[in-house]
C-alpha atoms as a PDB file:
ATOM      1  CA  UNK A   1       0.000   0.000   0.000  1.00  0.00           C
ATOM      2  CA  UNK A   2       1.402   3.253  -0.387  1.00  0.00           C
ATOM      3  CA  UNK A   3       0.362   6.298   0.791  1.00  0.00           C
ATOM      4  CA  UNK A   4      -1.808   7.726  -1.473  1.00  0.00           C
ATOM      5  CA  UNK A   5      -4.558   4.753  -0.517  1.00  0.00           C
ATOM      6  CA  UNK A   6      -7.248   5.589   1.116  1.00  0.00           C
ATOM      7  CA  UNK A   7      -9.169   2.755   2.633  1.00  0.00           C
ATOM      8  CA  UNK A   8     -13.445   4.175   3.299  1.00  0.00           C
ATOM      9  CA  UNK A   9     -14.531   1.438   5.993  1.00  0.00           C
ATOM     10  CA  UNK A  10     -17.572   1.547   8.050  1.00  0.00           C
ATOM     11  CA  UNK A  11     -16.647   3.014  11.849  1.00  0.00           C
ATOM     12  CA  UNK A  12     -17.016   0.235  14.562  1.00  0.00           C
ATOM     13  CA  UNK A  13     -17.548   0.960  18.194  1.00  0.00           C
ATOM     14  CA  UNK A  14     -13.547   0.913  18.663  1.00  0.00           C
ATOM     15  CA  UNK A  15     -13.660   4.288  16.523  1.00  0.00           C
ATOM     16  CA  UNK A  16     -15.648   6.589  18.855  1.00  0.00           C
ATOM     17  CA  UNK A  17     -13.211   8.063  20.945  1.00  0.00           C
ATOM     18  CA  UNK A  18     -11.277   9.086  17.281  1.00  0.00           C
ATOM     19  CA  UNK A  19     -14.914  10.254  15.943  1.00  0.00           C
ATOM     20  CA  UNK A  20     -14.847  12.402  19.136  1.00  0.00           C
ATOM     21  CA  UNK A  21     -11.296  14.155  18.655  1.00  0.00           C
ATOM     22  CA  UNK A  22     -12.417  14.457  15.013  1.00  0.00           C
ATOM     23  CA  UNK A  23     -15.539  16.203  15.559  1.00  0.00           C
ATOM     24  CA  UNK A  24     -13.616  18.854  17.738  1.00  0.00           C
ATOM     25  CA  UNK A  25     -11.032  19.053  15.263  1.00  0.00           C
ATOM     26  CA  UNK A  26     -13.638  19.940  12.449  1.00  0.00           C
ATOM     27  CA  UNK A  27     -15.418  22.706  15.120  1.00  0.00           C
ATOM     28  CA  UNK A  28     -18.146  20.677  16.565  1.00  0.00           C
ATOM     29  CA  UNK A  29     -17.000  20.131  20.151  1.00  0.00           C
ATOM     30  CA  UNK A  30     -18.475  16.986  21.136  1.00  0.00           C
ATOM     31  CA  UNK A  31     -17.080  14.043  24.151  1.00  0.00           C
ATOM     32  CA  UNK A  32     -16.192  10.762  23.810  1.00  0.00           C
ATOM     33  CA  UNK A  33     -19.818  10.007  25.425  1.00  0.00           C
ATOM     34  CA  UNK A  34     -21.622  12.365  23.281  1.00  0.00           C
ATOM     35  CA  UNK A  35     -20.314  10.399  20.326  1.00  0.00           C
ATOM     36  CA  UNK A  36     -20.624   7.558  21.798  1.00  0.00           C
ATOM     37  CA  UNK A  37     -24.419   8.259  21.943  1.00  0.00           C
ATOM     38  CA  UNK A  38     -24.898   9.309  18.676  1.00  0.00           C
ATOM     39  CA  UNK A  39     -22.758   6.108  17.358  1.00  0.00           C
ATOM     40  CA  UNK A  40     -25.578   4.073  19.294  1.00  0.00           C
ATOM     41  CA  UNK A  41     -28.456   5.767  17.201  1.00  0.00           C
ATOM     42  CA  UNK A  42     -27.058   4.292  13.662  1.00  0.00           C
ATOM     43  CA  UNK A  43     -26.537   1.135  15.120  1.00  0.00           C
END
Protein backbone atom coordinates (compact mmCIF):
# COMPACT_ATOMS: atom_id res chain seq x y z
CA UNK A 1 0.00 0.00 0.00
CA UNK A 2 1.40 3.25 -0.39
CA UNK A 3 0.36 6.30 0.79
CA UNK A 4 -1.81 7.73 -1.47
CA UNK A 5 -4.56 4.75 -0.52
CA UNK A 6 -7.25 5.59 1.12
CA UNK A 7 -9.17 2.76 2.63
CA UNK A 8 -13.45 4.17 3.30
CA UNK A 9 -14.53 1.44 5.99
CA UNK A 10 -17.57 1.55 8.05
CA UNK A 11 -16.65 3.01 11.85
CA UNK A 12 -17.02 0.23 14.56
CA UNK A 13 -17.55 0.96 18.19
CA UNK A 14 -13.55 0.91 18.66
CA UNK A 15 -13.66 4.29 16.52
CA UNK A 16 -15.65 6.59 18.85
CA UNK A 17 -13.21 8.06 20.94
CA UNK A 18 -11.28 9.09 17.28
CA UNK A 19 -14.91 10.25 15.94
CA UNK A 20 -14.85 12.40 19.14
CA UNK A 21 -11.30 14.16 18.66
CA UNK A 22 -12.42 14.46 15.01
CA UNK A 23 -15.54 16.20 15.56
CA UNK A 24 -13.62 18.85 17.74
CA UNK A 25 -11.03 19.05 15.26
CA UNK A 26 -13.64 19.94 12.45
CA UNK A 27 -15.42 22.71 15.12
CA UNK A 28 -18.15 20.68 16.57
CA UNK A 29 -17.00 20.13 20.15
CA UNK A 30 -18.47 16.99 21.14
CA UNK A 31 -17.08 14.04 24.15
CA UNK A 32 -16.19 10.76 23.81
CA UNK A 33 -19.82 10.01 25.42
CA UNK A 34 -21.62 12.37 23.28
CA UNK A 35 -20.31 10.40 20.33
CA UNK A 36 -20.62 7.56 21.80
CA UNK A 37 -24.42 8.26 21.94
CA UNK A 38 -24.90 9.31 18.68
CA UNK A 39 -22.76 6.11 17.36
CA UNK A 40 -25.58 4.07 19.29
CA UNK A 41 -28.46 5.77 17.20
CA UNK A 42 -27.06 4.29 13.66
CA UNK A 43 -26.54 1.13 15.12
Amino acid sequence: MNNNTIIIRQATVKDVPDLATLMNELGYPTTVVEMQQRFELFQ
